[in-house]
C-alpha atoms as a PDB file:
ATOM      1  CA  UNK A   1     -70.920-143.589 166.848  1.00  0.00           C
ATOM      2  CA  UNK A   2     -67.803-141.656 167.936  1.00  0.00           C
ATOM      3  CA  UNK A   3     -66.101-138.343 166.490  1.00  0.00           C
ATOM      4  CA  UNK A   4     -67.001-135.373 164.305  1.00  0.00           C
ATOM      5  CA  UNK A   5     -66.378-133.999 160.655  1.00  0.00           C
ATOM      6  CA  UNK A   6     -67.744-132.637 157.893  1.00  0.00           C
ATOM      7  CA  UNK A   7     -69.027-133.028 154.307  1.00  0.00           C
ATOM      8  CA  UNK A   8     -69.768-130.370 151.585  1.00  0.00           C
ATOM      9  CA  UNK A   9     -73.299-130.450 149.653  1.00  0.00           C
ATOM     10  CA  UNK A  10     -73.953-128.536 146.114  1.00  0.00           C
ATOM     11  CA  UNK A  11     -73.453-124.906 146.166  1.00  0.00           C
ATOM     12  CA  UNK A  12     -76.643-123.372 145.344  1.00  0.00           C
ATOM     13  CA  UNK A  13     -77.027-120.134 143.640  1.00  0.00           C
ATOM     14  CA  UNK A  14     -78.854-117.459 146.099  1.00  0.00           C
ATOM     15  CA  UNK A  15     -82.489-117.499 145.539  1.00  0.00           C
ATOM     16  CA  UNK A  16     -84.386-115.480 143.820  1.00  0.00           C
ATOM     17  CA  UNK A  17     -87.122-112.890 145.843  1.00  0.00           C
ATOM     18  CA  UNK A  18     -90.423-115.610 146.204  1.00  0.00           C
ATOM     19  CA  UNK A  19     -93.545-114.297 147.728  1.00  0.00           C
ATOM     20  CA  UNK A  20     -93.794-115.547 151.456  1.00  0.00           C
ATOM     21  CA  UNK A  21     -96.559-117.671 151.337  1.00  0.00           C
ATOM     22  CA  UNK A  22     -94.708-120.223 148.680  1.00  0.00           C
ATOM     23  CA  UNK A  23     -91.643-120.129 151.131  1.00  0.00           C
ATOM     24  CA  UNK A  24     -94.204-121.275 154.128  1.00  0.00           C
ATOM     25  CA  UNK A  25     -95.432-123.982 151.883  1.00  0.00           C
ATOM     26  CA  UNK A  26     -92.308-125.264 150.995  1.00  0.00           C
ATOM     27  CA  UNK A  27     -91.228-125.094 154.389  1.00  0.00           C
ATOM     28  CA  UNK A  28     -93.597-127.000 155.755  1.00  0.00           C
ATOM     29  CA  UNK A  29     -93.268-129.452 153.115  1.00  0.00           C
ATOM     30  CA  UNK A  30     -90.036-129.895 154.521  1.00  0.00           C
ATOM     31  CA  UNK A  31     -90.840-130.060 157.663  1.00  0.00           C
ATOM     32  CA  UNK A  32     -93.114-133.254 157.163  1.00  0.00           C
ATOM     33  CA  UNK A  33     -90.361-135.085 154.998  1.00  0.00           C
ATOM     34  CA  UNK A  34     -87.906-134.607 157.662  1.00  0.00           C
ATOM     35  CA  UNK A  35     -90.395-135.574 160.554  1.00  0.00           C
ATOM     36  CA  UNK A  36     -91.439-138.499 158.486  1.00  0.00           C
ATOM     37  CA  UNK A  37     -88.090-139.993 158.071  1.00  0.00           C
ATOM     38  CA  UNK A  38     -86.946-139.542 161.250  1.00  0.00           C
ATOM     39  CA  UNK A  39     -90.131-140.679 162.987  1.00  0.00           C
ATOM     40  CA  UNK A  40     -89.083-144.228 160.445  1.00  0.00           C
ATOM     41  CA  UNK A  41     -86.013-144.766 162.365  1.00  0.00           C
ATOM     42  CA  UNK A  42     -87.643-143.688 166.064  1.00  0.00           C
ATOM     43  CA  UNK A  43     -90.362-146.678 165.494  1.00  0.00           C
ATOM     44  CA  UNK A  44     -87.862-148.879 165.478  1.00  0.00           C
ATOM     45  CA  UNK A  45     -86.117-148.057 168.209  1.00  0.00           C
ATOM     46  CA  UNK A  46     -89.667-147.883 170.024  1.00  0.00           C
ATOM     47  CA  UNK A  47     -89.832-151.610 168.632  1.00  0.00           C
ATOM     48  CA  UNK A  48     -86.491-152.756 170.077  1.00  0.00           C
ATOM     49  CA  UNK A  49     -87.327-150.678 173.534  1.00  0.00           C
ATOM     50  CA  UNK A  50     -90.776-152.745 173.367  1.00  0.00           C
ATOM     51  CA  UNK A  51     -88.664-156.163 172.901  1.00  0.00           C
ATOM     52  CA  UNK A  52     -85.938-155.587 175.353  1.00  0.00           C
ATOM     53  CA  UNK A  53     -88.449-154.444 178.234  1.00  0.00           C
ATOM     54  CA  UNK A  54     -90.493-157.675 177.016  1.00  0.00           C
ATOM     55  CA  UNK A  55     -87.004-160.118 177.707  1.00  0.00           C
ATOM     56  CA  UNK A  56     -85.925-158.032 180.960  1.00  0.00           C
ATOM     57  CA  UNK A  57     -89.698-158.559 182.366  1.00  0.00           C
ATOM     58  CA  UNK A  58     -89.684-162.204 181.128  1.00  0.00           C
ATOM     59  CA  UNK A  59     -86.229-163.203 182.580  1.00  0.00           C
ATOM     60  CA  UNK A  60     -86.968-160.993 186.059  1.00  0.00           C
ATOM     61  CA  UNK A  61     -90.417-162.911 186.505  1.00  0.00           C
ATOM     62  CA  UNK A  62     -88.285-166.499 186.043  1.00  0.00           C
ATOM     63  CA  UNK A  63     -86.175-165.501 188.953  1.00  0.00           C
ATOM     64  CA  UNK A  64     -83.162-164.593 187.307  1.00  0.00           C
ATOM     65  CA  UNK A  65     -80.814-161.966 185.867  1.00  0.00           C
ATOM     66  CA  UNK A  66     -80.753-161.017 182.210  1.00  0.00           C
ATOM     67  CA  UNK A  67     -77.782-162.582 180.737  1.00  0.00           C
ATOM     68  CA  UNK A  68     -75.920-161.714 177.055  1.00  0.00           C
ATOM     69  CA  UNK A  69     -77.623-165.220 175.542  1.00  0.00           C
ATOM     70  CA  UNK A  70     -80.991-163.768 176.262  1.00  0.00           C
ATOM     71  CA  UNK A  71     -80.401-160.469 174.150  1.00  0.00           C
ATOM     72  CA  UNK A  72     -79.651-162.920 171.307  1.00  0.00           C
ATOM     73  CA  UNK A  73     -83.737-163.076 171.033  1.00  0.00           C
ATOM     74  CA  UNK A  74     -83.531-158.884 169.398  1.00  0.00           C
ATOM     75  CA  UNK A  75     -81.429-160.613 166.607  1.00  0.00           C
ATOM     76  CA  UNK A  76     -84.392-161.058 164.192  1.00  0.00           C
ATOM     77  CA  UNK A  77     -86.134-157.745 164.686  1.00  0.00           C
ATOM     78  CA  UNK A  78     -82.790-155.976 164.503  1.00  0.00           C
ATOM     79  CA  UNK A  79     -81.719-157.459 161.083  1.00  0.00           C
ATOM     80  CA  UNK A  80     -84.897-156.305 159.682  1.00  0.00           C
ATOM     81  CA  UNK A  81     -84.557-153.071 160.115  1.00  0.00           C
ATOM     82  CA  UNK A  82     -81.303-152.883 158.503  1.00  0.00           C
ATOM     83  CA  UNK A  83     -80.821-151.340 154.955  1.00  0.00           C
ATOM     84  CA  UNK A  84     -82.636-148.664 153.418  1.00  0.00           C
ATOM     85  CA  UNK A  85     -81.434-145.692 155.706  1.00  0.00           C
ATOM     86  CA  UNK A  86     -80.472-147.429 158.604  1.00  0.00           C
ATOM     87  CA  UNK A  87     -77.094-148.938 158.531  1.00  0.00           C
ATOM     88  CA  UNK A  88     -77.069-149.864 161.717  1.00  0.00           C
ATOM     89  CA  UNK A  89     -79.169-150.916 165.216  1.00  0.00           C
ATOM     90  CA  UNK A  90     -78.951-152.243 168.327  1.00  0.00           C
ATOM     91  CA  UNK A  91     -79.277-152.431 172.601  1.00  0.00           C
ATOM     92  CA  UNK A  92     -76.420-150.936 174.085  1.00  0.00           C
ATOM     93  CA  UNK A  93     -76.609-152.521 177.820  1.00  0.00           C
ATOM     94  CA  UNK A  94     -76.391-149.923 180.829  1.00  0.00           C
ATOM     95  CA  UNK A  95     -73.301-151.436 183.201  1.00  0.00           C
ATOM     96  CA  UNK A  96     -73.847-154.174 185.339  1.00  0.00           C
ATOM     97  CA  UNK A  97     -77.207-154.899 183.723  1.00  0.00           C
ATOM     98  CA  UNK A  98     -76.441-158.485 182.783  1.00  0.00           C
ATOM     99  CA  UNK A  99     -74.846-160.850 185.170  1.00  0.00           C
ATOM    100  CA  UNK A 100     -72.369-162.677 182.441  1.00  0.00           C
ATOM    101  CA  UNK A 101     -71.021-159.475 180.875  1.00  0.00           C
ATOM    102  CA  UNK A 102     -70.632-156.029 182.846  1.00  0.00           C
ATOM    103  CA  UNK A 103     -70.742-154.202 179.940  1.00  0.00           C
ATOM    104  CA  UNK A 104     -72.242-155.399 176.276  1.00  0.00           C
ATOM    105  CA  UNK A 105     -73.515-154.602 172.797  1.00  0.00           C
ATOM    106  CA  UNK A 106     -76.093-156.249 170.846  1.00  0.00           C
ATOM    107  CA  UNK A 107     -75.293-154.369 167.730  1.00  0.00           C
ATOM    108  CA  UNK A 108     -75.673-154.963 164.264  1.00  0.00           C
ATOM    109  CA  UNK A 109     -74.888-154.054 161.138  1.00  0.00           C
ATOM    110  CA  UNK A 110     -75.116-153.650 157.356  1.00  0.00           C
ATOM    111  CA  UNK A 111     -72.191-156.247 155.710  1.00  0.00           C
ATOM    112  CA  UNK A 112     -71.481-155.983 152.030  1.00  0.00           C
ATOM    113  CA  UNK A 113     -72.561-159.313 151.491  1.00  0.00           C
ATOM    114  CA  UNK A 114     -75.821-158.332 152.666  1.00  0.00           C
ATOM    115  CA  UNK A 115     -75.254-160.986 156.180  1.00  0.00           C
ATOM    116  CA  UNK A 116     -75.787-158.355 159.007  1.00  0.00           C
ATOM    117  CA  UNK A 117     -72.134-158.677 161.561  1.00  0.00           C
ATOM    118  CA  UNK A 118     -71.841-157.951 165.055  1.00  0.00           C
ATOM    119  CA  UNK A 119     -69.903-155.245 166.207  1.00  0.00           C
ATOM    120  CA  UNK A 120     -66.836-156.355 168.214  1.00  0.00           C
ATOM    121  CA  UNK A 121     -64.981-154.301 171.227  1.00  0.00           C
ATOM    122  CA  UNK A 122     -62.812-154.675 174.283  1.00  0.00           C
ATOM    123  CA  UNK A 123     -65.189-154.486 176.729  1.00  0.00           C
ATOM    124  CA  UNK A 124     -62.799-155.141 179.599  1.00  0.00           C
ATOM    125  CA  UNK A 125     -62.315-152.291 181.696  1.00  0.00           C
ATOM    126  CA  UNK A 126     -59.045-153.168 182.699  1.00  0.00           C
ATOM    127  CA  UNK A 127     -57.717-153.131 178.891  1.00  0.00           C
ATOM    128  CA  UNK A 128     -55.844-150.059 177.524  1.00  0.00           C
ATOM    129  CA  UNK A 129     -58.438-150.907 174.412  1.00  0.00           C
ATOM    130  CA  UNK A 130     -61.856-150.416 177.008  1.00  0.00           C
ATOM    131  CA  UNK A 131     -64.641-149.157 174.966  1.00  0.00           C
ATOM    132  CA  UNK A 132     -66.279-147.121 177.162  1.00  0.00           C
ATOM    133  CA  UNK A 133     -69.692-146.669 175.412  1.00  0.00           C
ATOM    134  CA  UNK A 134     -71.218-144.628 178.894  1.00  0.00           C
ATOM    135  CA  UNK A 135     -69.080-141.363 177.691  1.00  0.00           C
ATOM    136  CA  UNK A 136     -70.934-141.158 174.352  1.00  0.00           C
ATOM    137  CA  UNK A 137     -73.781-138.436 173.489  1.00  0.00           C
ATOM    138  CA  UNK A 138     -76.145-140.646 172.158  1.00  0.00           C
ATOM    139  CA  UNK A 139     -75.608-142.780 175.349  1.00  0.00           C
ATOM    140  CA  UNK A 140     -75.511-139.938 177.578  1.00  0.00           C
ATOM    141  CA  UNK A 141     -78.754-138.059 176.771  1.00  0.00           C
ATOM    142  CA  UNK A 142     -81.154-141.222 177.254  1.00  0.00           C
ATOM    143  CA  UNK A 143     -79.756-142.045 180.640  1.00  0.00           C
ATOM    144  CA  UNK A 144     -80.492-138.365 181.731  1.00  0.00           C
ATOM    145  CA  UNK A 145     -84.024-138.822 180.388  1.00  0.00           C
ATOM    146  CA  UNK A 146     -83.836-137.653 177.040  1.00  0.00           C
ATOM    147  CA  UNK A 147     -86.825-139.650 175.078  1.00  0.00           C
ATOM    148  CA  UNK A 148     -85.034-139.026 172.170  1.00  0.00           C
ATOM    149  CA  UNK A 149     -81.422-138.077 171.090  1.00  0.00           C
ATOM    150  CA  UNK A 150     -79.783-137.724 167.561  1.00  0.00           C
ATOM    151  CA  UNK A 151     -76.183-136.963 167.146  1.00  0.00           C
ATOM    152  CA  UNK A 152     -73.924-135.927 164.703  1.00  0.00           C
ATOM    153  CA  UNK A 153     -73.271-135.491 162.145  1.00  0.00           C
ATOM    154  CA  UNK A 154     -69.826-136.963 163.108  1.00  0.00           C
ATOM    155  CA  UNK A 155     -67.152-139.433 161.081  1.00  0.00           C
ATOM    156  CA  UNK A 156     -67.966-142.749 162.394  1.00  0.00           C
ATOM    157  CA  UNK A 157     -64.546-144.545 162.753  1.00  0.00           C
ATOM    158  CA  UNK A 158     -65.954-147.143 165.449  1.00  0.00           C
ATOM    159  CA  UNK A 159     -67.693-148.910 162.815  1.00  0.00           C
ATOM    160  CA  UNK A 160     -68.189-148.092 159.126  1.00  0.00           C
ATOM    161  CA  UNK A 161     -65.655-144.860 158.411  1.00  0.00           C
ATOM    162  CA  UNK A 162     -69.266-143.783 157.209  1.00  0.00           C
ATOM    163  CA  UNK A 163     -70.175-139.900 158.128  1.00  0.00           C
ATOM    164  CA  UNK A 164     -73.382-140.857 160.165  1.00  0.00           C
ATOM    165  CA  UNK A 165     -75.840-140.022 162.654  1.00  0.00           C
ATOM    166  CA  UNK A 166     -77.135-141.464 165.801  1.00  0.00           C
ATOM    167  CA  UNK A 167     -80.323-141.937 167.321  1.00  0.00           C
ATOM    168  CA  UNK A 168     -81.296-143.225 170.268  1.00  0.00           C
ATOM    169  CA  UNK A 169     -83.948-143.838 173.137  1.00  0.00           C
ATOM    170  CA  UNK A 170     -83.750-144.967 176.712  1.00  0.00           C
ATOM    171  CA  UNK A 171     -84.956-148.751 177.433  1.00  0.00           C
ATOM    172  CA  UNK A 172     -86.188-148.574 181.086  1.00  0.00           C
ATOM    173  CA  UNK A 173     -88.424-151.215 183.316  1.00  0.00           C
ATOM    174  CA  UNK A 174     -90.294-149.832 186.477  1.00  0.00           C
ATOM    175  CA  UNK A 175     -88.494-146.984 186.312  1.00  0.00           C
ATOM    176  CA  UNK A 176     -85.001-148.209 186.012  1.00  0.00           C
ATOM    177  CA  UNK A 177     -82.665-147.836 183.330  1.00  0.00           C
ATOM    178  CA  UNK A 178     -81.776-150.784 181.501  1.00  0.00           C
ATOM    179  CA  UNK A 179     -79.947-149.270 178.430  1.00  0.00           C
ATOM    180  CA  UNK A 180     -80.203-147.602 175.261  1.00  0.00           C
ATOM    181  CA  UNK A 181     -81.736-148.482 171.670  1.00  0.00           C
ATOM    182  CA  UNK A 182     -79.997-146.572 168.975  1.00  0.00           C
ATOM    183  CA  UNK A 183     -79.368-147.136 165.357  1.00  0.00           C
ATOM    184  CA  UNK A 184     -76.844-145.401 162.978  1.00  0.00           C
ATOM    185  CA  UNK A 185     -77.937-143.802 159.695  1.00  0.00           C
ATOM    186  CA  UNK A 186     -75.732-142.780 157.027  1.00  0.00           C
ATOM    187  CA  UNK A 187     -75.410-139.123 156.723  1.00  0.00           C
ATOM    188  CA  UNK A 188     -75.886-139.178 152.982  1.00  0.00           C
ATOM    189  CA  UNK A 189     -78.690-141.745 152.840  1.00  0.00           C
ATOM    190  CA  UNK A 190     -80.506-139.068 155.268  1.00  0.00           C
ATOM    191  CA  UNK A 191     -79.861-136.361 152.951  1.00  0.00           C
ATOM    192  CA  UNK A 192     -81.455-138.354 149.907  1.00  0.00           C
ATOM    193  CA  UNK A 193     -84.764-138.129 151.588  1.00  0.00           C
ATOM    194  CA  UNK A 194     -84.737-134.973 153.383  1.00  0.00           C
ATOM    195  CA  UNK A 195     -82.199-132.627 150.989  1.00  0.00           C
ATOM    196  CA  UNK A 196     -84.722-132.244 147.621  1.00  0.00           C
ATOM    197  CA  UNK A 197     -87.590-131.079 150.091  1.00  0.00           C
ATOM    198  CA  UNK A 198     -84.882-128.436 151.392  1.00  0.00           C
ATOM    199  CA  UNK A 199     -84.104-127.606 148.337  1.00  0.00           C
ATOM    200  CA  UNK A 200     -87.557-126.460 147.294  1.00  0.00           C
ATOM    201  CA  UNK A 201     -87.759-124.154 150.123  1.00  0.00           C
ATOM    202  CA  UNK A 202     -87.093-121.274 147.995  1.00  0.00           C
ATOM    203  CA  UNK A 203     -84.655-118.941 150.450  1.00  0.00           C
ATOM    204  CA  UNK A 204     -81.532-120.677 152.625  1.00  0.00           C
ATOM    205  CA  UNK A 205     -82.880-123.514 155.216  1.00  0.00           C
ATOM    206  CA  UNK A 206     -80.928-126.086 156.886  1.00  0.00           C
ATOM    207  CA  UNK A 207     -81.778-128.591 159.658  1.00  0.00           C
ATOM    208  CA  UNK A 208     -80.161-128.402 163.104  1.00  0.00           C
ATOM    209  CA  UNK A 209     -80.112-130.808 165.619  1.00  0.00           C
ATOM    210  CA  UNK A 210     -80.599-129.643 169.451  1.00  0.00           C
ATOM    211  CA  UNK A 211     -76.640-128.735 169.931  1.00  0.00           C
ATOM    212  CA  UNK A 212     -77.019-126.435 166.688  1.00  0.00           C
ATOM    213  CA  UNK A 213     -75.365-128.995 164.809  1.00  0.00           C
ATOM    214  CA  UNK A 214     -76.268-129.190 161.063  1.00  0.00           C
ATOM    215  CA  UNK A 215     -77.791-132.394 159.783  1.00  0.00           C
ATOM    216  CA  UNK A 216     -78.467-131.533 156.374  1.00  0.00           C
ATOM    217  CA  UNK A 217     -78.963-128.142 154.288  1.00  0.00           C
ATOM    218  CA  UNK A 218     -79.979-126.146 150.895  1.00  0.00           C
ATOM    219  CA  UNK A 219     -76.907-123.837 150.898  1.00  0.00           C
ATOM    220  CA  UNK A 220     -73.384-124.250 150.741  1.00  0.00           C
ATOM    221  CA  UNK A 221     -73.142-121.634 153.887  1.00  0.00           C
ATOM    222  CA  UNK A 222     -74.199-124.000 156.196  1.00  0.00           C
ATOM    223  CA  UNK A 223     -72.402-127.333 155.376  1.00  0.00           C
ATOM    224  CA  UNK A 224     -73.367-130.380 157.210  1.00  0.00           C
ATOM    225  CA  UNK A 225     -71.037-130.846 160.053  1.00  0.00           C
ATOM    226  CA  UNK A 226     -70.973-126.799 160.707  1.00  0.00           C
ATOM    227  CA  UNK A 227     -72.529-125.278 164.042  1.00  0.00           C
ATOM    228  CA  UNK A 228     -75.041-122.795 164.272  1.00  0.00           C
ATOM    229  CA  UNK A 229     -75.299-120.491 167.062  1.00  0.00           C
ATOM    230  CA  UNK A 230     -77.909-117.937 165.806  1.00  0.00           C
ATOM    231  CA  UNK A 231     -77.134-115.506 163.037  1.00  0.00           C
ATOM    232  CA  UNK A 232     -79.465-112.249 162.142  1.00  0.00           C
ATOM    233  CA  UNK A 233     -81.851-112.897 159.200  1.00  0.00           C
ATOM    234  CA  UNK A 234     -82.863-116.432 160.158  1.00  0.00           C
ATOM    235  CA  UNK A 235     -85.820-117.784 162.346  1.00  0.00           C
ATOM    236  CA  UNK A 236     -85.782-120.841 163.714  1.00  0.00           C
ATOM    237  CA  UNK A 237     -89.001-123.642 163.579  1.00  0.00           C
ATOM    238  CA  UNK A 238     -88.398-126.811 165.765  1.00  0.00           C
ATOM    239  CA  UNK A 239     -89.354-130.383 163.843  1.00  0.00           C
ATOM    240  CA  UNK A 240     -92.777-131.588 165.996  1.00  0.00           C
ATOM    241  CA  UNK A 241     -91.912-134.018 168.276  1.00  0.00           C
ATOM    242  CA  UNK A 242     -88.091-134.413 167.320  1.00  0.00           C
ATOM    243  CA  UNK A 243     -85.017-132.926 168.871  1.00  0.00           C
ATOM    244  CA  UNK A 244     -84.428-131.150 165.556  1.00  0.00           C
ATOM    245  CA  UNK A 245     -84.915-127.649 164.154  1.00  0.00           C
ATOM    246  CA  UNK A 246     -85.302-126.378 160.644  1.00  0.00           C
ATOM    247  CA  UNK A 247     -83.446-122.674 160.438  1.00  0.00           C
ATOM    248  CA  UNK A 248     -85.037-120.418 157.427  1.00  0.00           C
ATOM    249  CA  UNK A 249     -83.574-117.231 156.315  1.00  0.00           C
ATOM    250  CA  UNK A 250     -85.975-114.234 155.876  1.00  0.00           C
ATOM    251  CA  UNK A 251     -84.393-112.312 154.187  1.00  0.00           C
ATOM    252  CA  UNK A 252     -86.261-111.783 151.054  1.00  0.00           C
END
């Protein structure tokens, strides 16, 4: 959840000429694999937004503040959506939200002996160790009303080492901010799903996310981890309902 790198995928030859309405077809292919599997993680995060509104509104009608013991009630629902692509999930509280710990993270994730573990920081903002989670991107762009925010691709060295991506949603109640749900995904376990559906597109095409940043790609151009800022011969189609963007060359 923290800095950025890069990783190379195959070097593909250049295509050959293909009439345009097999490029559309693949592209749109694409386009649904990518929505699909990203639309996966988002409905969980809706689920854990759904859950942590559900406590907040419970604890608020009892006549008390939310308190870290109560977020220990997301446990279940987070370990279960663990594995397969994402590695891991949690509530990252907004400060001051709970009245036993200013700042907090119910977070989870994958363990090699298949027991999910709770990620552990200095949360003391007097420590020369403070985590301060409010600085992030993936933090950042749900508190300023972003529905939904995926960053990276970046080296994770908070938690796994892993190159990953983040995506997140705001958790609000009546209007006010409570925190953010995000989970972490594996930048390699999202290229197994979305990478052989780029690769059929038969001309260059790689997925941006909204700061140009590539996510995954069909060419060795445009590595994951690279920026694009707009380059002559490409047209750009943004992923319905996601902050992402597939870029296809047209070129033929």
């Amino acid at each position: 959840m923290i800095t950025g790198s890069t990783t190379a995928l195959s070097d593909l030859a250049p295509p050959d000429p293909t009439p345009a309405g097999t490029t559309a077809a693949a592209v749109t292919c694409a386009l649904t694999r990518v929505r699909d599997t990203a639309e996966e993680i988002f409905a969980a995060l809706d689920d854990i937004r759904a859950a942590t509104r559900g406590r907040a509104r419970a604890v608020r009608r009892g006549g008390r503040r939310l308190v870290s013991a109560d977020l220990a009630a997301l446990r279940p629902l987070l370990f279960g959506r663990l594995g397969a692509v994402i590695a891991g999930i949690g509530f990252i509280a907004a400060p001051g939200l709970l009245a036993d710990a200013p700042w907090y993270l119910e977070w989870w994730q994958e363990n090699p002996t298949g027991t999910p573990v709770q990620l552990l920081r200095d949360l003391d903002p007097s420590s020369s160790a403070f985590y301060d989670y409010t600085h992030w991107d993936w933090y950042t762009g749900p508190e300023s009303g972003a529905d939904r925010t995926i960053c990276g691709p970046y080296v994770d060295y908070l938690c796994t080492d892993e190159y990953s991506l983040t995506l997140s949603v705001p958790v609000t109640l009546d209007g006010v901010f409570l925190g953010v749900a995000a989970a972490d995904v594996f930048v390699r376990r999202f290229e197994a799903a979305v990478v052989p559906a780029l690769r059929d597109v038969p001309v260059p095409a790689f997925l941006v996310n909204a700061q140009g940043r590539v996510v995954a790609s069909n060419t060795a151009r445009w590595i994951a981890g690279s920026v694009y800022r707009g380059a002559e011969g490409f047209a750009v189609r943004a992923v319905p309902g996601l902050p992402l963007s597939l870029v296809e060359g047209t070129a033929r």
